[in-house]
N, C-alpha and C. Protein backbone atom coordinates (compact mmCIF):
# COMPACT_ATOMS: atom_id res chain seq x y z
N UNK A 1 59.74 -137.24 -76.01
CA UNK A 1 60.87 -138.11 -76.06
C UNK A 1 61.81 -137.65 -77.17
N UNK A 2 62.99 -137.72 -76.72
CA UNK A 2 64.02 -137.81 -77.93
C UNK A 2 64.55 -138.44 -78.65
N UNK A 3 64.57 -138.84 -80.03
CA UNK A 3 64.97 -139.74 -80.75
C UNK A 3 66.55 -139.68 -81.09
N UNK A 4 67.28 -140.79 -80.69
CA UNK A 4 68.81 -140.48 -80.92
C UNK A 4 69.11 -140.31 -82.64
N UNK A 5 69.33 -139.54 -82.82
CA UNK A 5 69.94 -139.27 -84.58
C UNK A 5 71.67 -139.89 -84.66
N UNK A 6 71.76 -140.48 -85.54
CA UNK A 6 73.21 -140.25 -86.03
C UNK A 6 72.85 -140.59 -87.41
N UNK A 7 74.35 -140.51 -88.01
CA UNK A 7 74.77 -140.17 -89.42
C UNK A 7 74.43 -141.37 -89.81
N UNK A 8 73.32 -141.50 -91.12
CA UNK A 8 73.18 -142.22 -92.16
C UNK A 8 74.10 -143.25 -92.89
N UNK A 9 73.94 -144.03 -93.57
CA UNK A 9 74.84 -145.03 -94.40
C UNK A 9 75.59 -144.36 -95.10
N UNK A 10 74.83 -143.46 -96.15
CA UNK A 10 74.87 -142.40 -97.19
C UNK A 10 75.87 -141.57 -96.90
N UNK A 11 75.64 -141.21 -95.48
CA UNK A 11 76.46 -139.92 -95.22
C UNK A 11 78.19 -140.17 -95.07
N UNK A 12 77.73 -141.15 -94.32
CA UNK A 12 79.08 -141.71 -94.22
C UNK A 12 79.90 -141.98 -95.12
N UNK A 13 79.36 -142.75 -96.01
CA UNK A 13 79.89 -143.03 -97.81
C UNK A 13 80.40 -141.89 -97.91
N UNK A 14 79.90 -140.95 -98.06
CA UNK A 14 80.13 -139.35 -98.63
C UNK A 14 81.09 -139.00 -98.06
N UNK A 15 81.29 -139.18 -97.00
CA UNK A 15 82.85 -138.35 -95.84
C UNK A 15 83.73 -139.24 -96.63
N UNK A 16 83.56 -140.62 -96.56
CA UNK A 16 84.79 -141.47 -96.49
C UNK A 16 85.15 -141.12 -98.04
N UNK A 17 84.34 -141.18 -99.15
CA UNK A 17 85.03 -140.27 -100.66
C UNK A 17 85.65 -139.99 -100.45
N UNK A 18 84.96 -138.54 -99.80
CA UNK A 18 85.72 -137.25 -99.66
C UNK A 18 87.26 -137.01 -99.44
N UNK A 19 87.19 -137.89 -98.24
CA UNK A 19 88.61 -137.98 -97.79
C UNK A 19 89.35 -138.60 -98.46
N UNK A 20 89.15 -139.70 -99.01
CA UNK A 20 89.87 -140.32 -100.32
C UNK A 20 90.50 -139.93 -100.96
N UNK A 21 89.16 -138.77 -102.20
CA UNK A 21 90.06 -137.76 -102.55
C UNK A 21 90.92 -137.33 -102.26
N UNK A 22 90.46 -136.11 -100.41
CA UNK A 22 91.48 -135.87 -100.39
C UNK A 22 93.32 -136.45 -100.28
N UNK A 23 93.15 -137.45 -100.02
CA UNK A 23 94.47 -138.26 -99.86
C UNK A 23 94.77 -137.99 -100.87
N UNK A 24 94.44 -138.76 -101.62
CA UNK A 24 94.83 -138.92 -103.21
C UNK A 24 95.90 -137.39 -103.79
N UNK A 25 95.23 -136.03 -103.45
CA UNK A 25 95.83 -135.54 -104.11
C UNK A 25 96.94 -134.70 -103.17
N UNK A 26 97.07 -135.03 -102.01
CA UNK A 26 97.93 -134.46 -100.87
C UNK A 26 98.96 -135.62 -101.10
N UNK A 27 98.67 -137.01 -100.99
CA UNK A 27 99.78 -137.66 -100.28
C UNK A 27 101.00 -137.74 -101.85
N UNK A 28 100.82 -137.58 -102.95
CA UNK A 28 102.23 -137.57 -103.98
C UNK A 28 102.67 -136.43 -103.79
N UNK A 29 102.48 -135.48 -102.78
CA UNK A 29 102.89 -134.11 -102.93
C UNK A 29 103.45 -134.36 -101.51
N UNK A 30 103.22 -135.03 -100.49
CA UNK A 30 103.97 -135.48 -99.30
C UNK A 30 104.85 -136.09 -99.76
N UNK A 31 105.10 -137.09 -100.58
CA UNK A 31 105.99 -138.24 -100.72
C UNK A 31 107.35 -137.68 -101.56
N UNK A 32 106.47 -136.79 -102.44
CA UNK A 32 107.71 -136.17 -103.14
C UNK A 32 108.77 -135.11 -102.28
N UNK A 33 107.86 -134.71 -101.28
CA UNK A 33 108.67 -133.64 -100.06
C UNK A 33 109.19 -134.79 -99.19
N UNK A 34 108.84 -135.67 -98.74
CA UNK A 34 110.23 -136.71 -98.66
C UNK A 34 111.17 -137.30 -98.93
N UNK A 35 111.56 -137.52 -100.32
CA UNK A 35 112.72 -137.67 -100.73
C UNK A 35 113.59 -136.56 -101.18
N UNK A 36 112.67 -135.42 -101.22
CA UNK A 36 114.01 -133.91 -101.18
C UNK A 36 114.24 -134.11 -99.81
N UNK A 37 113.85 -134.46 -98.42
CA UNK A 37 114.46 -134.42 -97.28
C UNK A 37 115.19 -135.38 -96.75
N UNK A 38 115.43 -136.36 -97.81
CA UNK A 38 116.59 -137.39 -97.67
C UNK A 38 117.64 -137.01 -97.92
N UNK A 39 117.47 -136.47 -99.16
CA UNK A 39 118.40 -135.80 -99.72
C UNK A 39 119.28 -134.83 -98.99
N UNK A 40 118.53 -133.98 -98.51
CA UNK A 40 119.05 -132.68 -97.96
C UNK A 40 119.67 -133.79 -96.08
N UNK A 41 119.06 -134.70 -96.22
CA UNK A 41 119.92 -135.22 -94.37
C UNK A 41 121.12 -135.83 -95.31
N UNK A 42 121.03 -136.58 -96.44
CA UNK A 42 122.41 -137.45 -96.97
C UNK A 42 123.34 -135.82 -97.27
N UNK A 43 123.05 -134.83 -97.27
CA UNK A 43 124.37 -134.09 -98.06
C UNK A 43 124.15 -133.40 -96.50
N UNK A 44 124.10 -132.63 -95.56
CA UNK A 44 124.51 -132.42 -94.30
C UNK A 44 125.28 -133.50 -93.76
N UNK A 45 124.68 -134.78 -93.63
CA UNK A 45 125.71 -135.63 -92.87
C UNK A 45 127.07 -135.69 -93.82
N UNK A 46 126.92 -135.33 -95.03
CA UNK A 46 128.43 -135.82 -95.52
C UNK A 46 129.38 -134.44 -95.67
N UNK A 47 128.58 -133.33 -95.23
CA UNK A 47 128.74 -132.20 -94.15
C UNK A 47 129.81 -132.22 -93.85
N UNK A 48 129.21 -132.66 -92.52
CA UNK A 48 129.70 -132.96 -91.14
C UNK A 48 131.08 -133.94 -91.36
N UNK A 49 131.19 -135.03 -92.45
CA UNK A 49 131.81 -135.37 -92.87
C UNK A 49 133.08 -134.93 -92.89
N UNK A 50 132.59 -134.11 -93.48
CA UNK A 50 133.69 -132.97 -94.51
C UNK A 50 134.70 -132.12 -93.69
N UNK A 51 134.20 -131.46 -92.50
CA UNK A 51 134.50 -131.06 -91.34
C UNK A 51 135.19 -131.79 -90.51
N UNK A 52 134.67 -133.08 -90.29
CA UNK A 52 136.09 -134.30 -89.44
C UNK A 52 136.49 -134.10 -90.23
N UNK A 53 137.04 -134.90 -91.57
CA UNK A 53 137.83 -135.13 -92.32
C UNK A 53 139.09 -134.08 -92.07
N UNK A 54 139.02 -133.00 -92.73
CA UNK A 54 139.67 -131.87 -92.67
C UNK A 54 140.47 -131.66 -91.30
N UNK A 55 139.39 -131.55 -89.81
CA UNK A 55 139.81 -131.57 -88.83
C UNK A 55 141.34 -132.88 -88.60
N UNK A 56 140.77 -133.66 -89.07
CA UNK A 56 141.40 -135.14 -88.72
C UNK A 56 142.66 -134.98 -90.06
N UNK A 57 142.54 -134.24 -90.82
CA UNK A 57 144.43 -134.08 -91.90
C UNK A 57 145.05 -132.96 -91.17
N UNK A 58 144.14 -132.26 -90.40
CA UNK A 58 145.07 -130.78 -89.67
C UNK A 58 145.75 -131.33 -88.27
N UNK A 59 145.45 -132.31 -88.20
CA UNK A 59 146.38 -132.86 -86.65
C UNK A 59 146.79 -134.31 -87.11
N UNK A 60 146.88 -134.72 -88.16
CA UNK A 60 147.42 -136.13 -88.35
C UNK A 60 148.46 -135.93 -90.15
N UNK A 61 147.87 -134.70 -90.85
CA UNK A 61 148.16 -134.33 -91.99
C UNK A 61 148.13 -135.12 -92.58
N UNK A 62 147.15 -135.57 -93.21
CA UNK A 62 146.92 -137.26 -93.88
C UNK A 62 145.14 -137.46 -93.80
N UNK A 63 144.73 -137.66 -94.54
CA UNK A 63 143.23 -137.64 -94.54
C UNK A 63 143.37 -139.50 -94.16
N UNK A 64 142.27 -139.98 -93.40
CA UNK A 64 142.10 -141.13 -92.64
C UNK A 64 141.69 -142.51 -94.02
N UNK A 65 141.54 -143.32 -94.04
CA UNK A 65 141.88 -144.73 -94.83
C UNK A 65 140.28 -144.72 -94.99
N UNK A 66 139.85 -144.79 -93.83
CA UNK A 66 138.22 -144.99 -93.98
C UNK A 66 137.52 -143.87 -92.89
N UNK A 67 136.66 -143.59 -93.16
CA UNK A 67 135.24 -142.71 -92.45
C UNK A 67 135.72 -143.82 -91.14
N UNK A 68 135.74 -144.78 -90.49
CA UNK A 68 135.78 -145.24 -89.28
C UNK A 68 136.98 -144.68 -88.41
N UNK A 69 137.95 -144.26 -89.13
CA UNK A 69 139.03 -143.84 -88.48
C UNK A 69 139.07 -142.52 -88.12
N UNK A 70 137.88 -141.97 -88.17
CA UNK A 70 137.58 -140.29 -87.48
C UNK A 70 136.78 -140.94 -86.10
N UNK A 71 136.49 -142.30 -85.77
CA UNK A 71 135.92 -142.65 -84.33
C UNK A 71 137.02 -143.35 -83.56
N UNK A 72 138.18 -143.66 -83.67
CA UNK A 72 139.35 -144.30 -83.25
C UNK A 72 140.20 -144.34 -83.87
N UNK A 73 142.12 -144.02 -83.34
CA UNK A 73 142.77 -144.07 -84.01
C UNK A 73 144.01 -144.27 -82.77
N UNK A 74 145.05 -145.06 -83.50
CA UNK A 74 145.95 -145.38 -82.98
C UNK A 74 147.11 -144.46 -83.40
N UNK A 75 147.21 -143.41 -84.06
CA UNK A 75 148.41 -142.89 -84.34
C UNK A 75 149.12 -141.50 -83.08
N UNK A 76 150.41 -141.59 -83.17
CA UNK A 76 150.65 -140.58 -81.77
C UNK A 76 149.79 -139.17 -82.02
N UNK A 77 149.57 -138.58 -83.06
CA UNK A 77 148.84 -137.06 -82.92
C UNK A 77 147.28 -137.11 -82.92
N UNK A 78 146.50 -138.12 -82.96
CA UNK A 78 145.63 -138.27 -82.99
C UNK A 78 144.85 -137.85 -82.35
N UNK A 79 143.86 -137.01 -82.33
CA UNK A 79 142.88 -136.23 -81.19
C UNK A 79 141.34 -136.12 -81.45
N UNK A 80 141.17 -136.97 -81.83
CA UNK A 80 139.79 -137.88 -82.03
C UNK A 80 138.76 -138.17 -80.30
N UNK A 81 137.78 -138.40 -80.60
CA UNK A 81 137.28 -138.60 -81.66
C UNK A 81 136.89 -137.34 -82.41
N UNK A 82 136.79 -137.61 -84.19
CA UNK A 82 136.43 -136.40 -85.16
C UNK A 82 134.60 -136.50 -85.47
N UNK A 83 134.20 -137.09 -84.82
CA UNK A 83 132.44 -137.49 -85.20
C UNK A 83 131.84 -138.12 -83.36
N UNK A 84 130.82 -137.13 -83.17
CA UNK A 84 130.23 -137.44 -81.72
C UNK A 84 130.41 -138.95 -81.86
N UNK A 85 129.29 -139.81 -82.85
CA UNK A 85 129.32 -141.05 -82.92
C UNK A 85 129.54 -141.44 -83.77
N UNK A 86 129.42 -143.42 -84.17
CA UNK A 86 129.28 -143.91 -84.55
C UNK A 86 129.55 -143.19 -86.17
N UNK A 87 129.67 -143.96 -87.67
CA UNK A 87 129.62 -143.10 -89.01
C UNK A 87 128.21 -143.44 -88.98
N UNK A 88 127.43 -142.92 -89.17
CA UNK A 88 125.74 -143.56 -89.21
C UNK A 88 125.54 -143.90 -90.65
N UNK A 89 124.66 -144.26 -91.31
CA UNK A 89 124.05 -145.02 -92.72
C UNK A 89 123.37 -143.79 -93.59
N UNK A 90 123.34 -143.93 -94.60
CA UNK A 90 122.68 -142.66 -95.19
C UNK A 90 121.07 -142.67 -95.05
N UNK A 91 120.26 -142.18 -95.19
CA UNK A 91 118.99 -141.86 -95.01
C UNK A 91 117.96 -143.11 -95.34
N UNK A 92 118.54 -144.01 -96.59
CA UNK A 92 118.03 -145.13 -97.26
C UNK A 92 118.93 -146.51 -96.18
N UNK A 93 119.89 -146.58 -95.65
CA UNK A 93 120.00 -147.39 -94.90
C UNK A 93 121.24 -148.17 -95.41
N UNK A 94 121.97 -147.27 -96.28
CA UNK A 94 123.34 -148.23 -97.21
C UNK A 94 124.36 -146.98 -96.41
N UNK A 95 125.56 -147.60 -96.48
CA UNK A 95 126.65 -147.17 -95.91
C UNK A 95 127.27 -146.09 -97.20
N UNK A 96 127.62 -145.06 -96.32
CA UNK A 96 128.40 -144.25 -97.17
C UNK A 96 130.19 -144.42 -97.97
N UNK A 97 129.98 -144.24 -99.42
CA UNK A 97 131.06 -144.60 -99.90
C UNK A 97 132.06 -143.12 -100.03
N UNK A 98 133.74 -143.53 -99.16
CA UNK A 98 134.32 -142.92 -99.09
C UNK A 98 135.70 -143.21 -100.06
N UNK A 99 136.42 -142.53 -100.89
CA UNK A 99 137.50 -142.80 -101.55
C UNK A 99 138.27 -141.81 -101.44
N UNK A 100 140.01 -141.69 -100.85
CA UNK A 100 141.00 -141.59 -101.02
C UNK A 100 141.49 -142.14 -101.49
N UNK A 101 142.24 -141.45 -102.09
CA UNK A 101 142.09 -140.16 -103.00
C UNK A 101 140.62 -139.67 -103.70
N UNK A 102 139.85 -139.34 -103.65
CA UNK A 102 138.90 -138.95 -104.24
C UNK A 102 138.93 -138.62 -105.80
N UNK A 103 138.00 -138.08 -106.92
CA UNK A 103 137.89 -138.56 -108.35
C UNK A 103 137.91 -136.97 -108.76
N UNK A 104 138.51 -137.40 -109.66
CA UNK A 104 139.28 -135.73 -110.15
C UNK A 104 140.16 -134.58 -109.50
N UNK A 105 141.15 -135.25 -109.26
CA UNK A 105 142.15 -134.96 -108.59
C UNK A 105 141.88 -134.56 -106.90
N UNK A 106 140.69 -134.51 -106.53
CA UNK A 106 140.41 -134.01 -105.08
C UNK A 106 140.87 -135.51 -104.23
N UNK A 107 140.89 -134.45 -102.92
CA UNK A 107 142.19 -135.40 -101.78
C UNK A 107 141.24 -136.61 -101.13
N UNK A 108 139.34 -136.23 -101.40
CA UNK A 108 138.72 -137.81 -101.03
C UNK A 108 137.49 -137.03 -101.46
N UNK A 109 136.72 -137.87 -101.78
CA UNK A 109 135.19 -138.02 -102.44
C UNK A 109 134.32 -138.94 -101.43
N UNK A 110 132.76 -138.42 -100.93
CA UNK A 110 132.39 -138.97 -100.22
C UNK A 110 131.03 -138.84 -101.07
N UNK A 111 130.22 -140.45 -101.33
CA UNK A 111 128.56 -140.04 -101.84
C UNK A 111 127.62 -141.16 -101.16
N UNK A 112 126.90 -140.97 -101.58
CA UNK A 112 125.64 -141.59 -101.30
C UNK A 112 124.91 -142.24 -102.60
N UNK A 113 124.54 -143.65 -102.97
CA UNK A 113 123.92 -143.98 -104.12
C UNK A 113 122.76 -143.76 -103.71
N UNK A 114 121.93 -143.22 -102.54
CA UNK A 114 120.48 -142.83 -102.47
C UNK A 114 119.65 -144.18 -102.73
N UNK A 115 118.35 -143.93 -103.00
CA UNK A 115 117.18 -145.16 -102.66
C UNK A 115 118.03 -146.14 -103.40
N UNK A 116 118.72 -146.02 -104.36
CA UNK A 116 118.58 -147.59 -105.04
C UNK A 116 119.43 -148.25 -104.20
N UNK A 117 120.72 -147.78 -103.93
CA UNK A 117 121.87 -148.24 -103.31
C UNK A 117 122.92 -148.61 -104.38
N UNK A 118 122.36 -148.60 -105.70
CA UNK A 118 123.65 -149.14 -106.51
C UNK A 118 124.11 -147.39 -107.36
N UNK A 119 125.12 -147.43 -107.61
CA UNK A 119 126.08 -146.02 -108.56
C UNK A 119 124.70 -146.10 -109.95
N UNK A 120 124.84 -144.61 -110.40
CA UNK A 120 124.09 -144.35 -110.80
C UNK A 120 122.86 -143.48 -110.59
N UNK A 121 122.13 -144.14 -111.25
CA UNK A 121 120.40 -143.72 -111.55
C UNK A 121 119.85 -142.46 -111.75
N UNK A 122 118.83 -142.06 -111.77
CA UNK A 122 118.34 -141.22 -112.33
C UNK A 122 117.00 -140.89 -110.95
N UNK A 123 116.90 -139.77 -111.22
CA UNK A 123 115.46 -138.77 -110.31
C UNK A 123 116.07 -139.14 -108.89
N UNK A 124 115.34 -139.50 -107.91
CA UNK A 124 115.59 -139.88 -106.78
C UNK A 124 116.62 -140.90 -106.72
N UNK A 125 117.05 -141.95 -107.39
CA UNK A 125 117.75 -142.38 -107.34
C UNK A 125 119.20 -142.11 -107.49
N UNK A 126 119.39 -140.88 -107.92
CA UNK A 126 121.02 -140.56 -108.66
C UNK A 126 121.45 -140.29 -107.55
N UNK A 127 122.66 -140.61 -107.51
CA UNK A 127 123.77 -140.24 -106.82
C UNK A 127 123.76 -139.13 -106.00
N UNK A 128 124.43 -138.93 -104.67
CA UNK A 128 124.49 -137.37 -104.24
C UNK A 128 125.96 -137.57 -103.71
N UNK A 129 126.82 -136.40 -104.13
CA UNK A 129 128.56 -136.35 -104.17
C UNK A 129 128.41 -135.43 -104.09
N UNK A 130 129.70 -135.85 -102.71
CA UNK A 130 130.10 -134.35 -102.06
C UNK A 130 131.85 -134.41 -102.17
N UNK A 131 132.29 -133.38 -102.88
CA UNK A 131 133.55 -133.23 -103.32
C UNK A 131 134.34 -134.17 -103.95
């Protein structure tokens, strides 16, 4: 006859450590490679940004009031839309801040306050500005 074997109390204890560990020292090294890839989607989308924008002063000569006005516009030269869709949210889920005239003499400034959502901060939180 054959006696069915499986894994011990003990043994089990022992895997489930194990793996513990391993979490432990993988997942701050995941987490930290996720917020460099926030980062890097908040400064592409404000990209892409950058590209309407421009597009949208070379046929209207006038950079637009708000980021919404590269998805509709009422003026006669207008040849929009300058963005497939919608302005989407930055990576953390806060709306991107746009100013025309932009800060230090440039023609508009577009950033992202990142996780916190408020101007400022520091490490992951600071700011990401594009022009």
């Amino acid at each position: 006859m054959y006696k069915n074997r499986g894994f011990t109390m003990i043994e089990l204890l022992i895997v489930i450590v194990i793996l513990g560990l391993l979490t432990s020292l993988v997942a701050p090294k995941f987490f930290d490679k996720l917020g460099t890839a926030e980062r890097k989607v908040a400064a592409a989308q404000m990209s892409a940004f950058e590209t309407a924008l421009d597009t949208y002063r070379l046929d209207l000569g006038k950079y637009p009031a708000k980021l919404e006005d590269l998805r509709a516009g009422t003026e006669a030269r207008w040849d929009g839309p300058y963005l497939p869709k919608d302005v989407p949210l930055d990576p953390w889920g806060n709306s991107y801040v746009y100013k025309n005239p932009g800060e230090n003499g440039q023609p508009y400034s577009i950033m992202s306050y990142a996780a916190d959502g408020k101007q400022g901060g520091e490490g992951a939180d600071s700011d990401i500005i594009h022009k």
